[in-house]
Each structure stands twice: as structure tokens, then as C-alpha cells.
N, C-alpha and C. Protein backbone atom coordinates (compact mmCIF):
# COMPACT_ATOMS: atom_id res chain seq x y z
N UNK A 1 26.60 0.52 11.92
CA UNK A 1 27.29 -0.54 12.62
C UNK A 1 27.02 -0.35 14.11
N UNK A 2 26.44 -1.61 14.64
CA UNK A 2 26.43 -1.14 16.25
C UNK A 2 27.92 -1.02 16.96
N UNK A 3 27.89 -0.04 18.20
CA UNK A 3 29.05 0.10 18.44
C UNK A 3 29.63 -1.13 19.13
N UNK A 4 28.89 -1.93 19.45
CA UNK A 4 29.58 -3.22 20.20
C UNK A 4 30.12 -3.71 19.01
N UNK A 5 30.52 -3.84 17.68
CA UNK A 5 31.08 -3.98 17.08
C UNK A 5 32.09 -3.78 16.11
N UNK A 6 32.48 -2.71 17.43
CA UNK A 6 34.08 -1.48 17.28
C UNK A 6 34.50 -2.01 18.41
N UNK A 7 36.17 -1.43 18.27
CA UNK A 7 36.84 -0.99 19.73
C UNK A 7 36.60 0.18 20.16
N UNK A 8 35.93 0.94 19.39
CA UNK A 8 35.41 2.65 19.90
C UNK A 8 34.89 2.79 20.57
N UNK A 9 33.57 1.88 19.98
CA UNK A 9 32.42 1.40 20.85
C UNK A 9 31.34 2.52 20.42
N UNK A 10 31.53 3.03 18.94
CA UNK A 10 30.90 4.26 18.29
C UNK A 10 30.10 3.44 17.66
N UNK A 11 28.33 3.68 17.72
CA UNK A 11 27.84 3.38 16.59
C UNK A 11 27.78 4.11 15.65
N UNK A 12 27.52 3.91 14.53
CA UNK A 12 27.99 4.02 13.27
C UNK A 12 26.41 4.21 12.62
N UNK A 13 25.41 5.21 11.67
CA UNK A 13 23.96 5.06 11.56
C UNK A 13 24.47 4.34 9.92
N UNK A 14 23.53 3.92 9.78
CA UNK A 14 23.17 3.17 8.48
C UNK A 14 22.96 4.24 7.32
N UNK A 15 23.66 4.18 6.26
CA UNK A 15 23.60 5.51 4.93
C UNK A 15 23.18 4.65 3.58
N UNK A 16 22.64 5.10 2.79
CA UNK A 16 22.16 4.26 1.89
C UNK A 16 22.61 5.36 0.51
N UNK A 17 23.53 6.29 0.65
CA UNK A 17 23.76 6.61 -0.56
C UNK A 17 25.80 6.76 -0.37
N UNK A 18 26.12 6.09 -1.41
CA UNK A 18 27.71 6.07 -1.39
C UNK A 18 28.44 6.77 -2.09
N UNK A 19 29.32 7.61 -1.78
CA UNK A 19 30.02 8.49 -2.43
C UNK A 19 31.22 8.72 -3.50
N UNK A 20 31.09 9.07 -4.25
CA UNK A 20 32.11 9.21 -5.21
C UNK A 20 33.18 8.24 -5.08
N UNK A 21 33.82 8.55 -3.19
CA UNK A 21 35.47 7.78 -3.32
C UNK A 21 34.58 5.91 -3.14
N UNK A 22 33.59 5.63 -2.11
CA UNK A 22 32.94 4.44 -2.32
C UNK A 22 32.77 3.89 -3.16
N UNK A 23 32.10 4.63 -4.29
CA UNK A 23 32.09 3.52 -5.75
C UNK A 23 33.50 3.66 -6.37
N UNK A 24 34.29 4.34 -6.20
CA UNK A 24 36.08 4.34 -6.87
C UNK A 24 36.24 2.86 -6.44
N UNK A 25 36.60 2.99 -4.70
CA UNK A 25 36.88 1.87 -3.81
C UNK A 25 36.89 0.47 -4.21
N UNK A 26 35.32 0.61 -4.56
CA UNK A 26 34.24 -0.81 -4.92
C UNK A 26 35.21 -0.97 -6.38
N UNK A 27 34.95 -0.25 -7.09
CA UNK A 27 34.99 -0.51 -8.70
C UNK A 27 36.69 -1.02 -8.94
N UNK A 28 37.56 -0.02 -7.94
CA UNK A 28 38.77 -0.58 -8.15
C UNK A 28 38.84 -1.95 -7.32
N UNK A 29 38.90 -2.34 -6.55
CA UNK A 29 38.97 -4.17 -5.60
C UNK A 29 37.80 -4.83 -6.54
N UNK A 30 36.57 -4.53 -7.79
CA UNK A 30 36.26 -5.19 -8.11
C UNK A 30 36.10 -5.09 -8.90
N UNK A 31 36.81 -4.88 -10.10
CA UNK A 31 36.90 -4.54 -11.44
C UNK A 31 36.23 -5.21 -12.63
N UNK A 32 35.19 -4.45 -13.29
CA UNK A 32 34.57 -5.13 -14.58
C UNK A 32 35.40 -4.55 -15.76
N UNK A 33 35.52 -5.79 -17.02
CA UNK A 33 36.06 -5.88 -17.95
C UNK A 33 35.14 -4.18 -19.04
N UNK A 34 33.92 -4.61 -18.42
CA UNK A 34 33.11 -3.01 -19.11
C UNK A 34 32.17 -2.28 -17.82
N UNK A 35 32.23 -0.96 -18.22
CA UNK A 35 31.36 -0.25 -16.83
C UNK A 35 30.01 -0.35 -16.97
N UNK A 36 29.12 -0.66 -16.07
CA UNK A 36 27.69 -0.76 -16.23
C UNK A 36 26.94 0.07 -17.13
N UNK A 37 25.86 -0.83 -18.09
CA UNK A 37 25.52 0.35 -19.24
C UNK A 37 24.66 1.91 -17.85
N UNK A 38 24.46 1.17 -17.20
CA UNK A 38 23.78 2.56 -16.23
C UNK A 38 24.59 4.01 -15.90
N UNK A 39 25.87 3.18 -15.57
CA UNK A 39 26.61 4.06 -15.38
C UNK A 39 28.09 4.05 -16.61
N UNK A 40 28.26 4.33 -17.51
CA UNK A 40 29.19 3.87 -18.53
C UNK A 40 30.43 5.11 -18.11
N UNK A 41 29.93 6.03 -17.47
CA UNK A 41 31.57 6.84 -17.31
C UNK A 41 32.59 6.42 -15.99
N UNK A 42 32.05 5.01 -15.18
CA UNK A 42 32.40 4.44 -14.28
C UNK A 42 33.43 3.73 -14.81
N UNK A 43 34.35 4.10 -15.43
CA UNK A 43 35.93 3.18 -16.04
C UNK A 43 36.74 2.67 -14.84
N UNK A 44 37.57 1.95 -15.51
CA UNK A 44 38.53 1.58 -14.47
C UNK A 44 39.26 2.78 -14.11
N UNK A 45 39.92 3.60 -15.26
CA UNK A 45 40.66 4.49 -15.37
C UNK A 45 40.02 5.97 -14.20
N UNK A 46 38.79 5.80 -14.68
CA UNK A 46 38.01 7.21 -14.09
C UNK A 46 37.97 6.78 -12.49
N UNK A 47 38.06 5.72 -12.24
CA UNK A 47 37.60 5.33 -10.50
C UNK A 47 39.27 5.23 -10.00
N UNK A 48 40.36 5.30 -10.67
CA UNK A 48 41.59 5.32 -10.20
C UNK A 48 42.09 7.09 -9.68
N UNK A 49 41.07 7.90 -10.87
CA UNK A 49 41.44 9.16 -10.51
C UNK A 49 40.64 9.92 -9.73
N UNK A 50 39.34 9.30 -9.40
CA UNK A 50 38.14 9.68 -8.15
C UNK A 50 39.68 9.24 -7.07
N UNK A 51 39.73 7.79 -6.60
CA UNK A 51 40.97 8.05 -5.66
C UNK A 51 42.16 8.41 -5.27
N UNK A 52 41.89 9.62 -6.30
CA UNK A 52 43.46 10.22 -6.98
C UNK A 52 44.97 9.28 -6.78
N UNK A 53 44.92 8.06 -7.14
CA UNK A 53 46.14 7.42 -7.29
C UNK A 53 46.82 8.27 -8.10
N UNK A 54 48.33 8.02 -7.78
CA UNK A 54 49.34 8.76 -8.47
C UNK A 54 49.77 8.14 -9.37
N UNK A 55 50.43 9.02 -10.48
CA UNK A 55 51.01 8.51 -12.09
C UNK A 55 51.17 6.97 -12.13
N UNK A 56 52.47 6.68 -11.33
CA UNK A 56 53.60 5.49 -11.52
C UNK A 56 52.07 4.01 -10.73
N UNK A 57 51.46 4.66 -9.93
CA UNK A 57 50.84 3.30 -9.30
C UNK A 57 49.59 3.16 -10.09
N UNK A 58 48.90 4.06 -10.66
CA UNK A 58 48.38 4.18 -12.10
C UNK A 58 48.08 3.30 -13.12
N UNK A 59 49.75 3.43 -13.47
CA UNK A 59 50.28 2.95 -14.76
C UNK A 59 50.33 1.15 -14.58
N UNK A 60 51.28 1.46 -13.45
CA UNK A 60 51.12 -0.04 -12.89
C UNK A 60 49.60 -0.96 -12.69
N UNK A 61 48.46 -0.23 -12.47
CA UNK A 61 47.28 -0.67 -12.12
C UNK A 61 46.78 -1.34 -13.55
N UNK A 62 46.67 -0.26 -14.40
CA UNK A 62 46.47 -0.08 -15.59
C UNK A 62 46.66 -1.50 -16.34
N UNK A 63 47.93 -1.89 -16.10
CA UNK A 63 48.91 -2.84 -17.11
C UNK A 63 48.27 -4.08 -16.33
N UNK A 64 48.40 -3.97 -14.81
CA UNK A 64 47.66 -5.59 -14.08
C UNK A 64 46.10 -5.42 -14.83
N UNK A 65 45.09 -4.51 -14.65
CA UNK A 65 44.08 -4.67 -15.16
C UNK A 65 43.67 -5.02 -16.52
N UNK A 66 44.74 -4.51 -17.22
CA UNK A 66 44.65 -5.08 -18.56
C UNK A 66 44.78 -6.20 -19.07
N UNK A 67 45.89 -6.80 -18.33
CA UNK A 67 46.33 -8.28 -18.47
C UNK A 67 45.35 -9.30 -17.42
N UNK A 68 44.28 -8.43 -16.81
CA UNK A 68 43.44 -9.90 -15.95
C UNK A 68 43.63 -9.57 -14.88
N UNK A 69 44.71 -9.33 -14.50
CA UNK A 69 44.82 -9.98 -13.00
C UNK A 69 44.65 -9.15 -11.77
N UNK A 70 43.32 -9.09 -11.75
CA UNK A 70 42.49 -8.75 -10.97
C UNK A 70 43.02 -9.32 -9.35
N UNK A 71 43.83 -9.93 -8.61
CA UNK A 71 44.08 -10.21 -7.85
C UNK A 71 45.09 -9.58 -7.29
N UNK A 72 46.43 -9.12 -8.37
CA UNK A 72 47.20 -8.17 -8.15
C UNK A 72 46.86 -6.98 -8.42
N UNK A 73 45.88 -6.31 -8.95
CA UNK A 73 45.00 -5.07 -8.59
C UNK A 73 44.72 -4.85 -7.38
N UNK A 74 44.09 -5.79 -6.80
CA UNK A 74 43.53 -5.51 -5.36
C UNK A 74 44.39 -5.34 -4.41
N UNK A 75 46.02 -6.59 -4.73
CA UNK A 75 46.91 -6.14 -3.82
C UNK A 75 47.79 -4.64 -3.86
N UNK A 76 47.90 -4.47 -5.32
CA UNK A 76 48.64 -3.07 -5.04
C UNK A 76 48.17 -2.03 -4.79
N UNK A 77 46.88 -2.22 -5.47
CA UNK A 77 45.78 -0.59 -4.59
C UNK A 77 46.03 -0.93 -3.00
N UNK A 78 45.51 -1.91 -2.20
CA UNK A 78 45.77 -1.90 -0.82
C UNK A 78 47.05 -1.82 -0.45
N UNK A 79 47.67 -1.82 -0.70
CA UNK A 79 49.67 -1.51 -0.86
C UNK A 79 49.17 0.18 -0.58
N UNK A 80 48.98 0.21 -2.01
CA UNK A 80 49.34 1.88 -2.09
C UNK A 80 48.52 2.64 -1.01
N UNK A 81 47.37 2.39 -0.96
CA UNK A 81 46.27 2.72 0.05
C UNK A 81 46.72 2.65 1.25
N UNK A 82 47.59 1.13 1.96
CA UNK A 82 48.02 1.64 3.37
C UNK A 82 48.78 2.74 3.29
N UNK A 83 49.61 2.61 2.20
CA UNK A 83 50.91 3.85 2.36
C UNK A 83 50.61 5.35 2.42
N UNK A 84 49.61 5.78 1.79
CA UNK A 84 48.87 6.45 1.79
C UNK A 84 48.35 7.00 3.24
N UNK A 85 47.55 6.09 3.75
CA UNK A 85 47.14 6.33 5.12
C UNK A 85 47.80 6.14 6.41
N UNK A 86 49.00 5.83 5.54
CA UNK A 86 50.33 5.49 7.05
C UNK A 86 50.83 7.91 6.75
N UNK A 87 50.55 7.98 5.73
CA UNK A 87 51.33 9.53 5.87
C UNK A 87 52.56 9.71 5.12
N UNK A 88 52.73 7.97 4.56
CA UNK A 88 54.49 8.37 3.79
C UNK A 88 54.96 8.90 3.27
């Protein structure tokens, strides 16, 4: 990222390989009904515990993903995720 496109004003170099919590990230905000035959141990379940979510927000994920609704997935991981990075 060039840095004129921070408030840091840090550039940022370009990486072309993504890490463990990156594909969690990706896989949880964009959830497939099955994991790529390439990668088949890429579950929903397995990319919840790469971002070590806890039990109860989990369970809760679990039950929205099961039932579809992929929209309230995305909101409660980012829920839990700010809370997370607020220190609570």
C-alpha cells in the first residue's frame, strides 16, 4: 500500500503469500457451503479455530452458518473481532 494512502503515511510492500489467520479471515466473512477440493481441511469450523474464536461465539457462528445466513456471520465475527481488539 503506498503510504499516501494511510494516516501513517507508512508504505506498506506488496506480499503475495497469506497466512494462516488471512485465509481464517477470508474464509470466515466469506463462507462456502463446501471447502475447496484443493484445500478440503479449510472448514468453516477449522478457520474459526485458526482465529481462535471462543466456545459461546463459536457456537453461535456455527448455528448462523448453518442456517445461511451468511450476513449475520460476518456481523458477529466483526462484533467479536472489534471486542477482541478493543482488549475487553
Amino acid at each position: 500500500m503506498p503510504a499516501a494512502f494511510n494516516q501513517q503515511n507508512i508504505e506498506i510492500p506488496r506480499h503475495h503469500d497469506l497466512s494462516q489467520m488471512d485465509k481464517a479471515y477470508m474464509l470466515i466473512n466469506y463462507p462456502r457451503e463446501q471447502p475447496a477440493a484443493s484445500t478440503p481441511e479449510w472448514t468453516f469450523e477449522h478457520a474459526l479455530q485458526v482465529a481462535k474464536v471462543d466456545a459461546r461465539t463459536t457456537a453461535t457462528l456455527l448455528q448462523q452458518y448453518n442456517n445461511k445466513q451468511y450476513d449475520r456471520v460476518r456481523a458477529t465475527f466483526n462484533n467479536w473481532n472489534a471486542v477482541m481488539q478493543s482488549g475487553a
